[in-house]
PDB file of N, CA and C in Angstrom:
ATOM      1  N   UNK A   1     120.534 107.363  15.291  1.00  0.00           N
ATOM      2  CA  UNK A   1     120.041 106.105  15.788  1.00  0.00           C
ATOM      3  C   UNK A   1     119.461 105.266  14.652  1.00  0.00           C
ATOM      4  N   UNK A   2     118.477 105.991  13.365  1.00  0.00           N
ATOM      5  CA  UNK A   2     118.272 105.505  12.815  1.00  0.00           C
ATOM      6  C   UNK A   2     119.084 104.661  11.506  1.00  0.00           C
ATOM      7  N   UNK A   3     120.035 105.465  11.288  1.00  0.00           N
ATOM      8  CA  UNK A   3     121.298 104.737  11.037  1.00  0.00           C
ATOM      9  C   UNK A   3     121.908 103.371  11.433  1.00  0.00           C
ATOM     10  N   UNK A   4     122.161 103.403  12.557  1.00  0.00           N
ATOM     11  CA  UNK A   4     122.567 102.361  13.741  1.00  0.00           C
ATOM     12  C   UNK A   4     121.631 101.156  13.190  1.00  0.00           C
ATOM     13  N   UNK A   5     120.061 101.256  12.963  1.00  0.00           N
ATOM     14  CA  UNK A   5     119.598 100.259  12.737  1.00  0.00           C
ATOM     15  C   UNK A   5     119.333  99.772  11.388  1.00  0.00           C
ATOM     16  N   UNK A   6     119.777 100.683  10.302  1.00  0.00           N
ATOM     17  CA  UNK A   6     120.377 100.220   9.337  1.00  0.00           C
ATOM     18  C   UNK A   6     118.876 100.801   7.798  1.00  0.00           C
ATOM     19  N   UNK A   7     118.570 101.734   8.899  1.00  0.00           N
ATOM     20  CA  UNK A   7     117.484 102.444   7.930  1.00  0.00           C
ATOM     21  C   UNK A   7     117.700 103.270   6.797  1.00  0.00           C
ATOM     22  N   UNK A   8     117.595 103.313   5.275  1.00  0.00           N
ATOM     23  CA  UNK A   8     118.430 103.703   4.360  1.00  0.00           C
ATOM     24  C   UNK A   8     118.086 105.441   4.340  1.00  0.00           C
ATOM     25  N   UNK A   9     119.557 106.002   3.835  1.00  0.00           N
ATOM     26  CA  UNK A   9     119.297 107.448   4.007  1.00  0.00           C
ATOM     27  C   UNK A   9     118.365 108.544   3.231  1.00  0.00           C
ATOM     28  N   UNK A  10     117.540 107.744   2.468  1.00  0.00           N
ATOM     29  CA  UNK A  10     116.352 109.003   2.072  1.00  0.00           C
ATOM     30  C   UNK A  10     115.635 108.565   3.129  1.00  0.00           C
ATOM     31  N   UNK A  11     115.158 107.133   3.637  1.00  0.00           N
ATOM     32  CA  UNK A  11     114.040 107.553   4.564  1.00  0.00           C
ATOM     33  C   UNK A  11     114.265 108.488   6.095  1.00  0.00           C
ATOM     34  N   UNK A  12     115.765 108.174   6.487  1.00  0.00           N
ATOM     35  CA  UNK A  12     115.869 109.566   7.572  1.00  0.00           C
ATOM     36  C   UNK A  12     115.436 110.710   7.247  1.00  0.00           C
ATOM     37  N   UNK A  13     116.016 111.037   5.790  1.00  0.00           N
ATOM     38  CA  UNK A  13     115.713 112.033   5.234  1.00  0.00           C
ATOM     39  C   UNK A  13     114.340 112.971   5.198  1.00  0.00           C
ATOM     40  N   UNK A  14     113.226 111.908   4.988  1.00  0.00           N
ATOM     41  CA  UNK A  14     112.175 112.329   4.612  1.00  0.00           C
ATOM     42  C   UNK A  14     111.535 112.038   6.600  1.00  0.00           C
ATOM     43  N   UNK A  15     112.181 111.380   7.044  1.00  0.00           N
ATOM     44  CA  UNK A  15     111.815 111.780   8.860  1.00  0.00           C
ATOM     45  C   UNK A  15     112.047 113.201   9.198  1.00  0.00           C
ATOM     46  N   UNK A  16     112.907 112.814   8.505  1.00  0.00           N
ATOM     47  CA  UNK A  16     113.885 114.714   9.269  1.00  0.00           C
ATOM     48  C   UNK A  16     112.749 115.703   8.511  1.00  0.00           C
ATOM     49  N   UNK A  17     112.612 115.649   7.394  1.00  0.00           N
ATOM     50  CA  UNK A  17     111.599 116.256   7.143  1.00  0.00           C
ATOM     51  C   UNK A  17     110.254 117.118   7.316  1.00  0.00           C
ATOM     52  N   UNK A  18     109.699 115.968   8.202  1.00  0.00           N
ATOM     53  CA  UNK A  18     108.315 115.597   8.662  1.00  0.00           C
ATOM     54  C   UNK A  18     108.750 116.608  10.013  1.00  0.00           C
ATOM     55  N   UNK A  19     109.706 116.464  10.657  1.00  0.00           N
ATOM     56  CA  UNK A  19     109.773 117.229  12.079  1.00  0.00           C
ATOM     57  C   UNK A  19     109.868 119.372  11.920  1.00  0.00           C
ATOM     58  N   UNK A  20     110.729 119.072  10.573  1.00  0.00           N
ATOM     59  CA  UNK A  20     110.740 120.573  10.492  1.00  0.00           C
ATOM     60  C   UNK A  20     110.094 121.202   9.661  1.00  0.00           C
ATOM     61  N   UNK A  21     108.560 120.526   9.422  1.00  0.00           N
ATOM     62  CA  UNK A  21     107.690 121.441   8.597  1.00  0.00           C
ATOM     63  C   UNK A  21     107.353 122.646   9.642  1.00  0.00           C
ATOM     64  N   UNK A  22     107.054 123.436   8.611  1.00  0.00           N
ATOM     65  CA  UNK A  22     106.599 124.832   9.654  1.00  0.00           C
ATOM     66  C   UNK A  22     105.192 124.641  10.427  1.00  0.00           C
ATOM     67  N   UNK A  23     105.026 125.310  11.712  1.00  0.00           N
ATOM     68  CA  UNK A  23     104.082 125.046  12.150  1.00  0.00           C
ATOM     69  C   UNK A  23     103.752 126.093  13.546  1.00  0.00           C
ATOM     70  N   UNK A  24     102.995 126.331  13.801  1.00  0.00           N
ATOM     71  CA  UNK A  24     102.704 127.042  14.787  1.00  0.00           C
ATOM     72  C   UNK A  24     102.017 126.439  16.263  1.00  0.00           C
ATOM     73  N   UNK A  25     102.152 126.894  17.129  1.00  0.00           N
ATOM     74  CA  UNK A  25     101.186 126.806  18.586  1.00  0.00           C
ATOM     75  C   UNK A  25      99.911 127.716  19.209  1.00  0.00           C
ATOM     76  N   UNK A  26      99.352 127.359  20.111  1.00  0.00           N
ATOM     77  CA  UNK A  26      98.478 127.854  20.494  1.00  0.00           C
ATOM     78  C   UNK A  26      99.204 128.435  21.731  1.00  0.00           C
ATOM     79  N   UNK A  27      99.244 129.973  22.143  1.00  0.00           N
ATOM     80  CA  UNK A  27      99.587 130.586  23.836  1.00  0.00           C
ATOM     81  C   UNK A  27      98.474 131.604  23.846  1.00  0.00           C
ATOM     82  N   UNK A  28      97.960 130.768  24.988  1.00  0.00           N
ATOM     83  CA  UNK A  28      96.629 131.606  25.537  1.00  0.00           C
ATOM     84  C   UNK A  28      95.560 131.539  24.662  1.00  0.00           C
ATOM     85  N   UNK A  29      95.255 130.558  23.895  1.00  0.00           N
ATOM     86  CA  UNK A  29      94.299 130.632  23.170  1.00  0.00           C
ATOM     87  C   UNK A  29      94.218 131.491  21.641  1.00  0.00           C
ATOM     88  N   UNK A  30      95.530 132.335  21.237  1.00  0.00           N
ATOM     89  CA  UNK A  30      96.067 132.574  20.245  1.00  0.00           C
ATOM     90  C   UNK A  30      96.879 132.041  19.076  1.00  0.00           C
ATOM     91  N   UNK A  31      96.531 131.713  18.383  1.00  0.00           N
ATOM     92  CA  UNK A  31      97.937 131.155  17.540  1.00  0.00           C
ATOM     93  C   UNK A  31      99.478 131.972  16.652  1.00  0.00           C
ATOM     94  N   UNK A  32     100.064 131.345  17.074  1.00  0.00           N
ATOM     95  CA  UNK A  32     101.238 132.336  16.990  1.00  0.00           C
ATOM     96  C   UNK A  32     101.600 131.946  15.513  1.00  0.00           C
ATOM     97  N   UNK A  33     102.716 133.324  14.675  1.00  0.00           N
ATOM     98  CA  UNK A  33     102.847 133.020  13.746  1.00  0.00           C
ATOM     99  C   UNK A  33     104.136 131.729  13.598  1.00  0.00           C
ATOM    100  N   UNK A  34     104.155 130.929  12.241  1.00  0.00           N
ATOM    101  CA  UNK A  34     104.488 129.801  11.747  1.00  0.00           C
ATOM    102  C   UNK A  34     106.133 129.914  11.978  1.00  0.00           C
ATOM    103  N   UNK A  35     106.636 128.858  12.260  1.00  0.00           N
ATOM    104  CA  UNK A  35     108.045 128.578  12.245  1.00  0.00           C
ATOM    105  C   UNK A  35     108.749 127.292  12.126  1.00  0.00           C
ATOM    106  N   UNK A  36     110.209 127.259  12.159  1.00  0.00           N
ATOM    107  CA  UNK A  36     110.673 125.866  11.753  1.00  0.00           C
ATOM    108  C   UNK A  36     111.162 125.591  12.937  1.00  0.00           C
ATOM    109  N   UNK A  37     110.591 124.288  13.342  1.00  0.00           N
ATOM    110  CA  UNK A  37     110.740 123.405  14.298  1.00  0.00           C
ATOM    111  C   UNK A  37     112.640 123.147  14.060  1.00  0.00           C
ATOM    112  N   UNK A  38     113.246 123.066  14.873  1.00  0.00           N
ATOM    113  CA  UNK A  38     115.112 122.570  14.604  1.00  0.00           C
ATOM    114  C   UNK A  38     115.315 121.104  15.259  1.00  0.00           C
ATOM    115  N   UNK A  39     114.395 120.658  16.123  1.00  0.00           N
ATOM    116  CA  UNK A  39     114.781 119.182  16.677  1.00  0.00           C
ATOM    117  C   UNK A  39     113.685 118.732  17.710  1.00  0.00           C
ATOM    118  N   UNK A  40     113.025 117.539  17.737  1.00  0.00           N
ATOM    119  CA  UNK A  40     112.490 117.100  18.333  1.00  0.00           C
ATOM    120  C   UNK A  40     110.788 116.929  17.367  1.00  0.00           C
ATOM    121  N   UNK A  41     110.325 116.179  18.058  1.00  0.00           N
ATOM    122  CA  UNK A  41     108.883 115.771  17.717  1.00  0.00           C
ATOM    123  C   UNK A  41     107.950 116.760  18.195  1.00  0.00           C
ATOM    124  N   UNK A  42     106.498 117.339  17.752  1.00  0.00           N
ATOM    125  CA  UNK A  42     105.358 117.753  18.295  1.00  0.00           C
ATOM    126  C   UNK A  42     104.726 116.850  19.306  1.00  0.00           C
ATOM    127  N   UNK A  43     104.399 117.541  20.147  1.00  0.00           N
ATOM    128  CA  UNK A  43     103.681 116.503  21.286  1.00  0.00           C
ATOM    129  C   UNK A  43     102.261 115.930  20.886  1.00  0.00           C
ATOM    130  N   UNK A  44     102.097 114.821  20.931  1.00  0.00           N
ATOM    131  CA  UNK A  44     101.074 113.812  20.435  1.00  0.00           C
ATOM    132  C   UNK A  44     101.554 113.241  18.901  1.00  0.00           C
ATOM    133  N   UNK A  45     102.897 113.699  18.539  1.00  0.00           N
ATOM    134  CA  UNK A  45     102.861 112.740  17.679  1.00  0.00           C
ATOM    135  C   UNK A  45     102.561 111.678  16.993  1.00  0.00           C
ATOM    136  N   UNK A  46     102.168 111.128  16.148  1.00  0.00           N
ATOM    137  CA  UNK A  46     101.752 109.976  16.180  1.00  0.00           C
ATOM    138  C   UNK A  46     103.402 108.685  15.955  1.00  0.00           C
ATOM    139  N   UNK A  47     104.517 109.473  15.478  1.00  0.00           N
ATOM    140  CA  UNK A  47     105.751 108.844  15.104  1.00  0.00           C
ATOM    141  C   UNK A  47     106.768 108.384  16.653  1.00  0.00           C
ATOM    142  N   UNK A  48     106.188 109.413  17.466  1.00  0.00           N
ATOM    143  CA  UNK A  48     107.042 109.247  18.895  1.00  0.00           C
ATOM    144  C   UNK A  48     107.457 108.157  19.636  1.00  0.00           C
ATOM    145  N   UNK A  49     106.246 107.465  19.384  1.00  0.00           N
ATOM    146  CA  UNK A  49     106.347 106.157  20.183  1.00  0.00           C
ATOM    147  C   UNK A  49     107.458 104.993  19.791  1.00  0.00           C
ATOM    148  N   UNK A  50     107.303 105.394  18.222  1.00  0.00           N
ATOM    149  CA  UNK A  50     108.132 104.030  17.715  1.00  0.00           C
ATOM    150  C   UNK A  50     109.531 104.500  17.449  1.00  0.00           C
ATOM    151  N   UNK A  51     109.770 105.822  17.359  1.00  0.00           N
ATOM    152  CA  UNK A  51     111.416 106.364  17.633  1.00  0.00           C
ATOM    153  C   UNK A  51     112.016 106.397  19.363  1.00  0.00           C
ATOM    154  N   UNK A  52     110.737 106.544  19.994  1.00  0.00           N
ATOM    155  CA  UNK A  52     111.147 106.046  21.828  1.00  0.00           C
ATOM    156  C   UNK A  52     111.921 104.839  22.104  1.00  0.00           C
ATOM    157  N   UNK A  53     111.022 103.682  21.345  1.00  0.00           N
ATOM    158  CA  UNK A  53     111.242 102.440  21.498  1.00  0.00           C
ATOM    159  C   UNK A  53     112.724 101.934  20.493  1.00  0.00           C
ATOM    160  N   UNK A  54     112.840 102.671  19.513  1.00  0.00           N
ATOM    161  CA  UNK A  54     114.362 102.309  18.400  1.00  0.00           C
ATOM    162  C   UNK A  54     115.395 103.214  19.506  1.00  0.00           C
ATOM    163  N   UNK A  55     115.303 104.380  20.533  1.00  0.00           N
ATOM    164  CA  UNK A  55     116.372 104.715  21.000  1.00  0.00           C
ATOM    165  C   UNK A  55     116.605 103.980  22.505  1.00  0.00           C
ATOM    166  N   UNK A  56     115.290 103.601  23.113  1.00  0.00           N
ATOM    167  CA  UNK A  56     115.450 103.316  23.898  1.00  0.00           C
ATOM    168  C   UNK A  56     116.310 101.665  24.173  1.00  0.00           C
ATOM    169  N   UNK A  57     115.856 100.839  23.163  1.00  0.00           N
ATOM    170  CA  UNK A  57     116.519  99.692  22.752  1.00  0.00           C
ATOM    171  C   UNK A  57     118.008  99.548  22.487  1.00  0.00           C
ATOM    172  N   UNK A  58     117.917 100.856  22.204  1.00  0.00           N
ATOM    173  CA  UNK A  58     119.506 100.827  21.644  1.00  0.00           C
ATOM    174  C   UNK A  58     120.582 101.536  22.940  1.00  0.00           C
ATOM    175  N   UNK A  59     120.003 102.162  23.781  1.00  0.00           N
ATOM    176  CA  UNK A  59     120.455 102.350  25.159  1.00  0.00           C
ATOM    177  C   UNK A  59     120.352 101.447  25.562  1.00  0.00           C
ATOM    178  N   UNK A  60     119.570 100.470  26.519  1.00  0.00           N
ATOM    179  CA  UNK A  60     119.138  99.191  26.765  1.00  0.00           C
ATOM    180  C   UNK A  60     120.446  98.294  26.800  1.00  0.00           C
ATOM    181  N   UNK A  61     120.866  98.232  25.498  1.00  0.00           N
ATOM    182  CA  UNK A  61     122.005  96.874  24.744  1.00  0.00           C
ATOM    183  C   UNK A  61     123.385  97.515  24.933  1.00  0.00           C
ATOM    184  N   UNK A  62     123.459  99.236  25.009  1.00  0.00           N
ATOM    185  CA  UNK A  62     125.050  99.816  25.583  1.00  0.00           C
ATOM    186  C   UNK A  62     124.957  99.180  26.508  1.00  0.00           C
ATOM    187  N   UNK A  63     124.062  99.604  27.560  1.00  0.00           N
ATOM    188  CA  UNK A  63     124.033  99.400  28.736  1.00  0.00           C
ATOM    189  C   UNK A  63     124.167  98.024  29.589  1.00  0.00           C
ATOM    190  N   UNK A  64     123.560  97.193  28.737  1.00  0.00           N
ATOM    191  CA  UNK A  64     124.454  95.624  29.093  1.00  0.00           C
ATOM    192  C   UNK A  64     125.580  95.482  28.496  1.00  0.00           C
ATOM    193  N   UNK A  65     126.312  96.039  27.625  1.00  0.00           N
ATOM    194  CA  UNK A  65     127.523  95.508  27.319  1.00  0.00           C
ATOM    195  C   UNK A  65     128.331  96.245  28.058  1.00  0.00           C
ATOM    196  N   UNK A  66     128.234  97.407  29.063  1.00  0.00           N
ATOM    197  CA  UNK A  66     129.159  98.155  29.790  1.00  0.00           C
ATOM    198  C   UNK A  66     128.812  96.737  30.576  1.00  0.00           C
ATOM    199  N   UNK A  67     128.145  96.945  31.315  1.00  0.00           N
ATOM    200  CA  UNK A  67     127.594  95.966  32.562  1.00  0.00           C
ATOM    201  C   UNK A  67     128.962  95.005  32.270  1.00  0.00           C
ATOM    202  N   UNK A  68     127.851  94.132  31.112  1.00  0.00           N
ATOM    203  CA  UNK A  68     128.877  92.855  30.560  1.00  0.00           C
ATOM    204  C   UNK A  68     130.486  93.253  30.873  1.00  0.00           C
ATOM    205  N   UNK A  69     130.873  94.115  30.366  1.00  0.00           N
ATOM    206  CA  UNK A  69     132.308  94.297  30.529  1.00  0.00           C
ATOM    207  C   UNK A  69     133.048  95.425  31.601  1.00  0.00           C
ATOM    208  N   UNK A  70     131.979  94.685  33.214  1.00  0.00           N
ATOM    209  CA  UNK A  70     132.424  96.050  34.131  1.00  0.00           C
ATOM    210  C   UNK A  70     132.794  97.118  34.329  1.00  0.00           C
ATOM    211  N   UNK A  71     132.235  98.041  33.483  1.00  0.00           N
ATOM    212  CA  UNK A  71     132.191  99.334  33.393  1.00  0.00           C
ATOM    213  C   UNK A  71     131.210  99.986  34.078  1.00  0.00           C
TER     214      UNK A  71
END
């Protein structure tokens, strides 16, 4: 997606990055040992919101041009 909007490829790069540092959770009040995240954001991200809004936009504009062209 970030492509699509024309974002140059080290900075995906260094996104993609940021998602698969190692990191661990809390179950049951334990923390488990460290691992690599493979896709998606940590919950409370602070980056989430503004990659919601670049995919959601970009669904949004398919979605009128099917419309647009009765599909």
């Amino acid at each position: 997606m970030l492509h699509a909007y024309g974002f140059p490829d080290q900075f995906i790069s260094l996104l993609s990055h940021c998602f698969q540092i190692v990191s661990s959770i809390l179950v049951n009040g334990c923390k488990t040992d460290p691992f690599l995240s493979k896709c998606g954001l940590r919950q409370g991200d602070p980056l989430s919101p503004y990659l919601f809004i670049l995919a959601i936009n970009h669904l949004s504009i398919f979605i009128q041009e099917e419309l647009d062209n009765k599909k």
